[in-house]
Protein backbone atom coordinates (compact mmCIF):
# COMPACT_ATOMS: atom_id res chain seq x y z
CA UNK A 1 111.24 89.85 133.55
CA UNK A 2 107.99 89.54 132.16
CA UNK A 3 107.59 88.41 128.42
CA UNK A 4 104.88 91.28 127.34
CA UNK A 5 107.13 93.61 125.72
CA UNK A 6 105.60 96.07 127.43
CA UNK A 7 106.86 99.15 125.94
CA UNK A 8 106.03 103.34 126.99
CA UNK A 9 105.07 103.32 123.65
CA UNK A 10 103.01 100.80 122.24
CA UNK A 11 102.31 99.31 118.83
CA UNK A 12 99.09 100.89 118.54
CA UNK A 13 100.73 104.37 119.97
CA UNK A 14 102.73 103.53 116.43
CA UNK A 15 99.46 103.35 114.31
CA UNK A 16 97.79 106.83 116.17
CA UNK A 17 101.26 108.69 115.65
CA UNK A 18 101.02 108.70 112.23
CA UNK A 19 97.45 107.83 110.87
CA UNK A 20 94.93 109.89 113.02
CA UNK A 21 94.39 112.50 110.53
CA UNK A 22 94.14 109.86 107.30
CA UNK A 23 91.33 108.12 109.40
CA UNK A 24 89.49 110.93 109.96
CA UNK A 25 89.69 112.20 106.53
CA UNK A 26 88.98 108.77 105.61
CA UNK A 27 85.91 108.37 108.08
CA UNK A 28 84.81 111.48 106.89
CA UNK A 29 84.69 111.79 102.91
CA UNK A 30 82.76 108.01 101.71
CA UNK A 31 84.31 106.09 99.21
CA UNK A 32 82.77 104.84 95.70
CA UNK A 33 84.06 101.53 95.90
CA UNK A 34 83.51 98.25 93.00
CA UNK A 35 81.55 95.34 94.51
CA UNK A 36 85.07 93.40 94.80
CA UNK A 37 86.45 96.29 97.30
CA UNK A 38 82.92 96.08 99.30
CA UNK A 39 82.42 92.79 99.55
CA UNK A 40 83.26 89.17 98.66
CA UNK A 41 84.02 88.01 95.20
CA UNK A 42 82.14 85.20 93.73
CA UNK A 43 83.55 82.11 92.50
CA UNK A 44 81.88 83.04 89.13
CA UNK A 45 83.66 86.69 89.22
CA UNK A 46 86.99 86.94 86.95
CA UNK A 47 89.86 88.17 88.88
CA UNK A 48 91.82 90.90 86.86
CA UNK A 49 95.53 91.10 87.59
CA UNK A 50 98.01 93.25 87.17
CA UNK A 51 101.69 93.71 87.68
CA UNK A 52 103.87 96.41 88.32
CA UNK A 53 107.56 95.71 88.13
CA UNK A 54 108.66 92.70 86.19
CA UNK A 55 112.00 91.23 87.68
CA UNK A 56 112.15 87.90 88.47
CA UNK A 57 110.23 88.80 91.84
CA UNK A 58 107.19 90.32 90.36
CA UNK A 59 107.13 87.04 87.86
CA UNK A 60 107.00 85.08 90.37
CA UNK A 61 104.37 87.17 92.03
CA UNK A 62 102.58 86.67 88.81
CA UNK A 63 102.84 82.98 88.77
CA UNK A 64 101.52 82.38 92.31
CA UNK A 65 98.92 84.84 92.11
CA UNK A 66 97.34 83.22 88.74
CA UNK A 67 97.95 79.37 90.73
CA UNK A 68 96.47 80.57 93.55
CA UNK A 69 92.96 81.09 92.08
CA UNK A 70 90.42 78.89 89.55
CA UNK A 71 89.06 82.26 88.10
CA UNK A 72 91.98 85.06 87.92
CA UNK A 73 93.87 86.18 84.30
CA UNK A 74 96.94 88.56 84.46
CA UNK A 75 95.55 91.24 81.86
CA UNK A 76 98.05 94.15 82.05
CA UNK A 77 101.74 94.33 83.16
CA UNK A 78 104.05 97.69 84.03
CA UNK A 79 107.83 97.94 84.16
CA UNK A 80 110.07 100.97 83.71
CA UNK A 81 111.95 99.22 80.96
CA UNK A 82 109.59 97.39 77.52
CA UNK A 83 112.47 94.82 77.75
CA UNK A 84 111.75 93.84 81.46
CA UNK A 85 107.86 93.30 80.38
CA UNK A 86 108.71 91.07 77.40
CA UNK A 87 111.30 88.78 79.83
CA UNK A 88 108.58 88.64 82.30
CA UNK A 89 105.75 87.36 79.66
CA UNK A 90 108.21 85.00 78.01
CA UNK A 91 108.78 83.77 81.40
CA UNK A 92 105.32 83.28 82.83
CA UNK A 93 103.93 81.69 79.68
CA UNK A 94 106.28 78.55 81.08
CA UNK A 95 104.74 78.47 84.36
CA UNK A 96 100.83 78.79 83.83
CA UNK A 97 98.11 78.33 81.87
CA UNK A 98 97.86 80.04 78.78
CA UNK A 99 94.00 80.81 79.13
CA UNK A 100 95.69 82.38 82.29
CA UNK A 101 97.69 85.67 80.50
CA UNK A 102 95.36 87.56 79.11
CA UNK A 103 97.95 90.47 78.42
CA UNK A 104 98.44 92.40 74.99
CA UNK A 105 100.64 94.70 73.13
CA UNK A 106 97.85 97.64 74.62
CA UNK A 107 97.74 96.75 78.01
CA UNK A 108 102.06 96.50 78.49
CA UNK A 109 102.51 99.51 80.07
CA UNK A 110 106.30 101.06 80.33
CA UNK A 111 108.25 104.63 81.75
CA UNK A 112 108.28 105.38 85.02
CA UNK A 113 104.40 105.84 84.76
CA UNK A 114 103.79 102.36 83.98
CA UNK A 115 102.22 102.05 87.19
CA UNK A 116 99.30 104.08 87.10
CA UNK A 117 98.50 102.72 83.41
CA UNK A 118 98.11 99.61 85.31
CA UNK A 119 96.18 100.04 88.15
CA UNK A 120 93.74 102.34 86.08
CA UNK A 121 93.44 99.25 82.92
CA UNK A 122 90.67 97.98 84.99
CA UNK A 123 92.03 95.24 87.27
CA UNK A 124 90.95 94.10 90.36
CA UNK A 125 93.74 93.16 91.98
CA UNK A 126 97.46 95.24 91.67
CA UNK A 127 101.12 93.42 92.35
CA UNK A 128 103.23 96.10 92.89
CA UNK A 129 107.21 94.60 93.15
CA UNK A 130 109.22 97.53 91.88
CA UNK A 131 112.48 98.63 93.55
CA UNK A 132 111.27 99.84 97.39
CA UNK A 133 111.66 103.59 96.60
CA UNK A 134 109.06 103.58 94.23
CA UNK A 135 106.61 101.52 96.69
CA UNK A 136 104.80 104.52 98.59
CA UNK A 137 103.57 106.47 95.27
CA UNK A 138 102.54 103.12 94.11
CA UNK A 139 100.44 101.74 97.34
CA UNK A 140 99.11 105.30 97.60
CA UNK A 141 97.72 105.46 94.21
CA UNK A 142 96.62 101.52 94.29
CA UNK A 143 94.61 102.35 97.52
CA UNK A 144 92.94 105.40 96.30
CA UNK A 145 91.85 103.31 93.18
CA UNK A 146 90.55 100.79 95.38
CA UNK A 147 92.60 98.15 94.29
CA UNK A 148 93.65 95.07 96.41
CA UNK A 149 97.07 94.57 97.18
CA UNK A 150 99.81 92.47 97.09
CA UNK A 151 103.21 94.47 98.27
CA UNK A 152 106.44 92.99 98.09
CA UNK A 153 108.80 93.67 100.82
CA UNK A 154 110.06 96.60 102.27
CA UNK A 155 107.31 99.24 101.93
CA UNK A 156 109.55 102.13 102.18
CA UNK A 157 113.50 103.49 101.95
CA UNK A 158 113.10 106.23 104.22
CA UNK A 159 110.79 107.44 107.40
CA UNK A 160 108.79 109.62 104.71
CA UNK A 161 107.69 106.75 102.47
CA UNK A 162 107.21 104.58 105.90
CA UNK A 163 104.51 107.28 106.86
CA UNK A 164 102.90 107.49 103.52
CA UNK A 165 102.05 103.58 103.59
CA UNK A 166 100.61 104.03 107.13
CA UNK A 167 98.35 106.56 106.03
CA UNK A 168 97.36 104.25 102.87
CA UNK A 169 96.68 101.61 104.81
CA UNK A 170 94.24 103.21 107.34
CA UNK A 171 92.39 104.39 104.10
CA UNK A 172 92.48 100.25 102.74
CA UNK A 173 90.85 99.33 105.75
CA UNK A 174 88.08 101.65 105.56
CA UNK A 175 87.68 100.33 101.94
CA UNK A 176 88.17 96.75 102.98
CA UNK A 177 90.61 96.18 100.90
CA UNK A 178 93.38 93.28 100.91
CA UNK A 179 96.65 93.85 101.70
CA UNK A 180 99.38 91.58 101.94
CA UNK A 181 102.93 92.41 101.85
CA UNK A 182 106.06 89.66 101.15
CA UNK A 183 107.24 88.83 104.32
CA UNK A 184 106.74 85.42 103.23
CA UNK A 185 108.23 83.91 106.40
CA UNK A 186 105.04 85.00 107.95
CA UNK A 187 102.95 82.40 105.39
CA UNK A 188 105.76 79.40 106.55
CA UNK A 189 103.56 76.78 108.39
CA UNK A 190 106.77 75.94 110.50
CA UNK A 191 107.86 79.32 111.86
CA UNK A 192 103.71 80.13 111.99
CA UNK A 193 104.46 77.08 114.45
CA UNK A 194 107.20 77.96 116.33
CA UNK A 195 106.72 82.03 116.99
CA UNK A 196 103.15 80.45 118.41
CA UNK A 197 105.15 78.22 120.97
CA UNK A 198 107.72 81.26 121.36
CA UNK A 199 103.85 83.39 122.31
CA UNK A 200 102.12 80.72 124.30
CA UNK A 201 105.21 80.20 126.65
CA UNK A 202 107.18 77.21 125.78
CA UNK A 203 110.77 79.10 125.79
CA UNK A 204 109.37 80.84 128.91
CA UNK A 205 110.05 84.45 129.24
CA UNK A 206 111.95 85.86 125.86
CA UNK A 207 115.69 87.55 126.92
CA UNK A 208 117.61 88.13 123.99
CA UNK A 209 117.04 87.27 119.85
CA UNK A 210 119.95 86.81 117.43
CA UNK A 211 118.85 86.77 113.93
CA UNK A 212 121.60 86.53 111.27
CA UNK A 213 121.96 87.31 107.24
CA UNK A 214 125.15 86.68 106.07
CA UNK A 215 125.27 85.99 101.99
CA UNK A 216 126.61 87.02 98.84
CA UNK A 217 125.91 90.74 96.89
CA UNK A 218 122.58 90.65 95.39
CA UNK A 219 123.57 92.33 92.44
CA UNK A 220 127.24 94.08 92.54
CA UNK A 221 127.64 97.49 90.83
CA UNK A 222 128.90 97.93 87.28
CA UNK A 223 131.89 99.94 86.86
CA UNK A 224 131.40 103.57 85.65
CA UNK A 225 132.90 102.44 81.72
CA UNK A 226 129.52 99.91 81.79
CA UNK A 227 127.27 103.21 81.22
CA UNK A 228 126.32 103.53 77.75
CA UNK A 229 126.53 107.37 76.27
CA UNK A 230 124.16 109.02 77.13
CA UNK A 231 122.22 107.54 79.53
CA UNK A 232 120.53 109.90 82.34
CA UNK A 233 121.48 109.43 86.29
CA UNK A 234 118.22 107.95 87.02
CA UNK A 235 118.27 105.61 84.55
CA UNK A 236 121.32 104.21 85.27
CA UNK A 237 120.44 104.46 88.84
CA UNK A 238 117.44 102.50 88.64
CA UNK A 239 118.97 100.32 86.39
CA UNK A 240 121.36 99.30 89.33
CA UNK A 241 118.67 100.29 91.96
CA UNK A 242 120.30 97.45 94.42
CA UNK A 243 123.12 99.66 95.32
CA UNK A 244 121.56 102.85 95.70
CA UNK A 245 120.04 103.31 99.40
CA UNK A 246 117.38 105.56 97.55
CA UNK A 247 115.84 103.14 95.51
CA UNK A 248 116.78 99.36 97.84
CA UNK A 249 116.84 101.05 101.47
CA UNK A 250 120.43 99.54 101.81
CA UNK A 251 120.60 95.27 102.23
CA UNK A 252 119.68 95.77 105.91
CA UNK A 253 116.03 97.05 104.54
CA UNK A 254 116.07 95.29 101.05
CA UNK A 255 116.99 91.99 102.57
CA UNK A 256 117.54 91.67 105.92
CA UNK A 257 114.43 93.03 106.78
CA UNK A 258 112.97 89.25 106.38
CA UNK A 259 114.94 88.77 109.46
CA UNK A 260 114.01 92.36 111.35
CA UNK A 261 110.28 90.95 110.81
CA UNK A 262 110.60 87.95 112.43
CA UNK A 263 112.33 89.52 115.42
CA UNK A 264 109.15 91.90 115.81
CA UNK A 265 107.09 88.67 115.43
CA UNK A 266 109.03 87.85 118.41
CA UNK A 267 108.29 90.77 119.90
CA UNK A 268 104.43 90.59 119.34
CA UNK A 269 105.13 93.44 116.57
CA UNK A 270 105.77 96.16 119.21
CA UNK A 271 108.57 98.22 118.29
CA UNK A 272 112.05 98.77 119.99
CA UNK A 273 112.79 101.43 122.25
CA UNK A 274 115.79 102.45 120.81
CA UNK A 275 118.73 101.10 118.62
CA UNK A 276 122.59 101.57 118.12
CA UNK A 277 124.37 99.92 115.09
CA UNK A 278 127.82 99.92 113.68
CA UNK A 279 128.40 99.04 109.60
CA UNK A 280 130.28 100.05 106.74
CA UNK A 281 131.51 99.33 103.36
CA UNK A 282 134.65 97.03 103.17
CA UNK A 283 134.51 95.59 99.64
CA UNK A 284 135.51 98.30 97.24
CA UNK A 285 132.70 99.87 94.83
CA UNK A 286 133.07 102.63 92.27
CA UNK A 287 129.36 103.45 92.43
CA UNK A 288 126.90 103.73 94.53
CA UNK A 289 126.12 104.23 98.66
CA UNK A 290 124.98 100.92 100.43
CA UNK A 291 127.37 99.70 102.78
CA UNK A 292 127.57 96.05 102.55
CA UNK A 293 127.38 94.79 106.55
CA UNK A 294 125.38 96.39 109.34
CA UNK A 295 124.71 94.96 112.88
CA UNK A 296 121.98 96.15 114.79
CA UNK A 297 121.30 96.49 118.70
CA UNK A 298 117.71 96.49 119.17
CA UNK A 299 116.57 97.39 122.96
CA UNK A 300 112.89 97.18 123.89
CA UNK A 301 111.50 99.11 126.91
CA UNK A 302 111.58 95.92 129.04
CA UNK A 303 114.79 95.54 128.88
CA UNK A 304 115.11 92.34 125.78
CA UNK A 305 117.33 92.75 123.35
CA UNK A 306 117.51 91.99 119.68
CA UNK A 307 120.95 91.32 117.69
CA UNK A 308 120.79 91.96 113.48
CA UNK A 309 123.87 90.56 112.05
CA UNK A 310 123.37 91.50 108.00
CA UNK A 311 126.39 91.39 105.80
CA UNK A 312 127.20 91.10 101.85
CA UNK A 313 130.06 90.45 100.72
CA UNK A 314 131.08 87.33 98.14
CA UNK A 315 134.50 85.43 98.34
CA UNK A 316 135.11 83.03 101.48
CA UNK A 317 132.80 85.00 103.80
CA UNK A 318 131.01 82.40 106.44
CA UNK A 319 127.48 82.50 105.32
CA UNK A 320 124.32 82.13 107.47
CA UNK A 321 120.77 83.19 107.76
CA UNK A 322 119.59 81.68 110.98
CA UNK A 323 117.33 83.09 113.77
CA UNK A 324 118.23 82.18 117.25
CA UNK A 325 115.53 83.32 120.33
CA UNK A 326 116.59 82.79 123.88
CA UNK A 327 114.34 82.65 126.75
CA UNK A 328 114.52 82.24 130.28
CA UNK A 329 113.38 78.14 130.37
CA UNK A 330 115.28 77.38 126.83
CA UNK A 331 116.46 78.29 123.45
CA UNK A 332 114.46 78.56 119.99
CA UNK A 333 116.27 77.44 116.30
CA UNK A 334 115.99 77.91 113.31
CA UNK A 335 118.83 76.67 111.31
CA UNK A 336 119.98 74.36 108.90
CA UNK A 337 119.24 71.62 111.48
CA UNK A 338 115.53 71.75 111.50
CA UNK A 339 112.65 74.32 113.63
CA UNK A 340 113.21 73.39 117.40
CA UNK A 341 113.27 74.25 121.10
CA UNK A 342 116.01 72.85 123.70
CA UNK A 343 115.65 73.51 127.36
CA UNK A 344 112.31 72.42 130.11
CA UNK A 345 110.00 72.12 127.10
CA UNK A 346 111.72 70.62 124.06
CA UNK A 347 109.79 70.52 120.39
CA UNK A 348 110.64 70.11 117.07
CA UNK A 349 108.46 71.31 114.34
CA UNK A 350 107.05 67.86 112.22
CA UNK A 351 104.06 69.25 110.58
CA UNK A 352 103.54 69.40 107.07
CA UNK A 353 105.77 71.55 104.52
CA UNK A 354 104.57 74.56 102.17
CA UNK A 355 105.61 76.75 99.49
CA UNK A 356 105.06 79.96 101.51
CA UNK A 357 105.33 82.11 98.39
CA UNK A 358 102.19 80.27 97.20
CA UNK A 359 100.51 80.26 100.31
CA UNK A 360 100.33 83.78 101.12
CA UNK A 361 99.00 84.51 97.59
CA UNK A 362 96.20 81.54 98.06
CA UNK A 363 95.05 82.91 101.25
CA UNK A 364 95.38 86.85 100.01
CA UNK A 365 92.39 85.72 96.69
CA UNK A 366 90.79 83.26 99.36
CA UNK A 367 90.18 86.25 102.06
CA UNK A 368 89.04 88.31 98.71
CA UNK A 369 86.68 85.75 97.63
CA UNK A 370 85.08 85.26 101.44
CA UNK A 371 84.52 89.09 101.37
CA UNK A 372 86.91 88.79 104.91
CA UNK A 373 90.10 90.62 103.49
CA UNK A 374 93.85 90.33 104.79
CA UNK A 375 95.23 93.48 106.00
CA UNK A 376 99.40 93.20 106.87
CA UNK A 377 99.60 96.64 106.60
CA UNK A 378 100.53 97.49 110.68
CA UNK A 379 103.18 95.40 110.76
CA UNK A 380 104.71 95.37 107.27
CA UNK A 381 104.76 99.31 108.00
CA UNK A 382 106.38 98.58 111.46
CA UNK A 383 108.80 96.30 110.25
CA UNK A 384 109.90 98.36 107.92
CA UNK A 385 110.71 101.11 109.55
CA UNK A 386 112.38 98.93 112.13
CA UNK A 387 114.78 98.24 109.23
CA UNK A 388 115.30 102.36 108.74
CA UNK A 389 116.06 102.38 112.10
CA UNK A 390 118.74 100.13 112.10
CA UNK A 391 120.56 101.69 108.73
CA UNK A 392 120.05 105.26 110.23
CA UNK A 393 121.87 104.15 113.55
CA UNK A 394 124.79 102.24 111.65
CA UNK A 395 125.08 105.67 108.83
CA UNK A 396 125.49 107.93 111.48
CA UNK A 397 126.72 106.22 114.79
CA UNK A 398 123.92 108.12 116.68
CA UNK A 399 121.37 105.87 119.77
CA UNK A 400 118.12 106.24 117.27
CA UNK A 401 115.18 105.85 119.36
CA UNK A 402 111.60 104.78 117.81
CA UNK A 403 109.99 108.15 118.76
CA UNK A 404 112.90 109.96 116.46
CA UNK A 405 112.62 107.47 113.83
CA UNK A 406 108.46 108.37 113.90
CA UNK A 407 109.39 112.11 113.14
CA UNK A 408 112.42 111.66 110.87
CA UNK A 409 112.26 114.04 107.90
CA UNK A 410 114.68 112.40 106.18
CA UNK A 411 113.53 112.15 102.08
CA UNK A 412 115.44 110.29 99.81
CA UNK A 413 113.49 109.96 96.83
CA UNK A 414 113.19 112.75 94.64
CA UNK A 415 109.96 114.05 94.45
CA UNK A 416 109.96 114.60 90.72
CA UNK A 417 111.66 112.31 89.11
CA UNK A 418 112.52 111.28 84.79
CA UNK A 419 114.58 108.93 83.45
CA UNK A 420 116.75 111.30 81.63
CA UNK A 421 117.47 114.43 84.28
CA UNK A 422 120.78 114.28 86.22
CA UNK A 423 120.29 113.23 90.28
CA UNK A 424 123.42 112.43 92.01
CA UNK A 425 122.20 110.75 95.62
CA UNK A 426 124.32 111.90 98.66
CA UNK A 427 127.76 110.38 99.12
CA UNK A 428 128.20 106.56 101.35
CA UNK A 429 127.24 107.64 104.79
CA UNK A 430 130.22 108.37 107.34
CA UNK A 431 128.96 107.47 111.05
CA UNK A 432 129.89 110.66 113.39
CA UNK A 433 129.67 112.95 110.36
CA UNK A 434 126.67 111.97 108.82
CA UNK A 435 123.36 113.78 110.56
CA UNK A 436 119.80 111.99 111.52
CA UNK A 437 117.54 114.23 109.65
């Protein structure tokens, strides 16, 4: 069995599916770009930042980004909710530099069109960490502003959105833009080391990858008494937007999907063939439509396969988030016991350690300031949609194969949307009832 994953249909069949027509439209109209989208930013040039979505992941964002850089200020910030922005602020004037936050009471931005406020206040560079369902209307309109780009993870809830960012990305690349997305294992120096041992050879030819993510509820729903009077569907929704497969994708995509990108980095980030999947929902909920465990079969064209095993659920539940990759001369770890290989070439990763949050926001200003900018944008797209995949199989018990999954119409986020109007989401999926769309 050879270890080229060989697939019918390529990686860069993925890209042409769905971004032929963007590229040409792209090609064809020229852009009015700023000097920072054309070329390289001096070390003299001011940075502006700003942030859309401020959790505890976008402050973060916010941190690294503003340590990653001598010359960068954070001068406007977006959330849905004032209160969110405040936290955020509060929080970050802890962690940097006060010369650093540049922010004020005109450039906090809130409402569901907090985003654009941002992007168009005059900053250079956009974090966009709202929930997942917002992120295609957000990357679009970043991209067409010429902004560059840090995305967290996963770019998309359904096929639709998926589609949407591959579109947007073609255009970044035409306006040499940055792009980097938060798969942060990707920035890890020691799993940088091993999936390069796991490409030049050293496990031998790959046969089978077990990746696991087995934790705790990220945040459980309220019961239906928590809603205050009054308070709109979407509000509430977003509000809880964890357990609401419009808004998170479902843990498999809102969490696991760490894991689902480091099997495609496996994989050389060529997608599966196909997929089957089995889940459900065992710990009760009175609200919304995630199930809380999914495992995923992943089969690639030359005949490798890829195991997800993805639950959340608190209590005495066994708890693991390991990655296992086993090849035809040995066997690749990465556990609690360190980064190594057993088998005809043993190796233990003994290199230096990193902060891999930081370091994928140092090299994301760096490649701005050398005028050579990062572009994740294939595979955070691919991965992604991997993810989709795998929830799609396990909602409706159907064999999903990558070509269906590349013309789903499936939409789950409204396409008008307010915080007040009433939007009930479809009911938990039932596998054998519910339909790939």
């Amino acid at each position: 069995m050879s270890n080229d994953p060989g697939s019918s249909f390529t990686r860069r069949d993925f890209l042409k599916a769905s971004s032929t027509a963007a590229l040409a439209s792209a090609v064809a109209s020229p852009f009015i770009l700023g000097s920072r989208a054309r070329g390289a930013a001096s070390p003299g040039d001011t940075l502006k930042v700003g942030l859309v979505g401020c959790g505890g992941r976008g402050t973060g964002a916010a941190a690294q980004a503003l340590g990653a850089d001598a010359n960068v200020q954070l001068v406007a910030m977006g959330d849905v909710f004032p209160n969110a922005i405040q936290n955020s602020l509060s929080a970050l004037k802890t962690q940097v530099k006060e010369e650093k936050l540049k922010v004020t009471p005109d450039t906090m931005f809130s409402g569901l069109d907090a985003y654009r406020k941002v992007i168009d206040s005059g900053v250079d560079v956009v974090l966009l960490a709202s929930p997942p369902g917002f992120r295609p209307v957000h990357f679009e309109y970043a991209v067409n502003a010429g902004k560059h780009i840090f995305t967290e993870k996963p770019m998309a809830t359904d096929a639709v959105g998926v589609r949407s960012i591959m579109k947007s990305v073609e255009i970044a690349k035409q306006k040499n833009i940055a792009v980097v997305a938060g798969f942060c294992w990707r920035y890890d120096y020691a799993r940088r080391a091993f999936y390069e041992q796991v490409h030049q050879g050293t496990l031998g030819d790959v046969r089978a990858i077990y990746a696991t993510y087995l934790t705790s509820p990220v945040k459980p729903m309220p019961p239906a008494d928590k809603r205050p009077a009054g308070m709109g569907d979407i509000e509430w929704q977003v509000r809880n937007w964890y357990n609401f497969v419009y808004l998170s994708g479902d843990g498999l995509v809102e969490q696991a999907i760490h894991s689902i990108d480091k099997i495609a980095w496996t994989m050389h980030d060529t997608p599966p063939l196909k997929c089957t999947a089995v889940g459900g929902r065992a710990a009760p909920s009175e609200g919304g439509n995630i199930y809380d465990h999914i495992e995923v079969n992943y089969e690639w064209q030359n005949g490798v396969r890829a195991f997800m095993a993805q639950r959340q659920i608190g209590g005495a539940c066994y708890g693991e988030n390991n990655d296992y990759v086993m090849g035809s001369k040995g066997y690749g770890y990465i556990n609690s016991r360190g980064i190594y290989i057993t088998g005809e070439n043993r190796w233990r990763y003994e290199g230096p350690k990193n902060d891999m949050y930081q370091t994928e926001h140092d090299e994301f200003f760096a490649s701005i300031r050398n005028g050579k900018p990062i572009n994740n944008g294939d595979r955070m797209a691919l991965s992604t949609l991997m993810g989709i995949m795998g929830r799609m199989a396990a909602y409706t018990g159907a064999e999903v194969t990558w070509d269906m999954m590349l013309n789903s119409q499936e939409r789950l986020v409204p396409e008008q949307i307010a915080l007040d109007m009433a939007f009930q989401p479809p009911p938990r999926a039932i596998p054998g009832k519910t339909r790939f769309v």
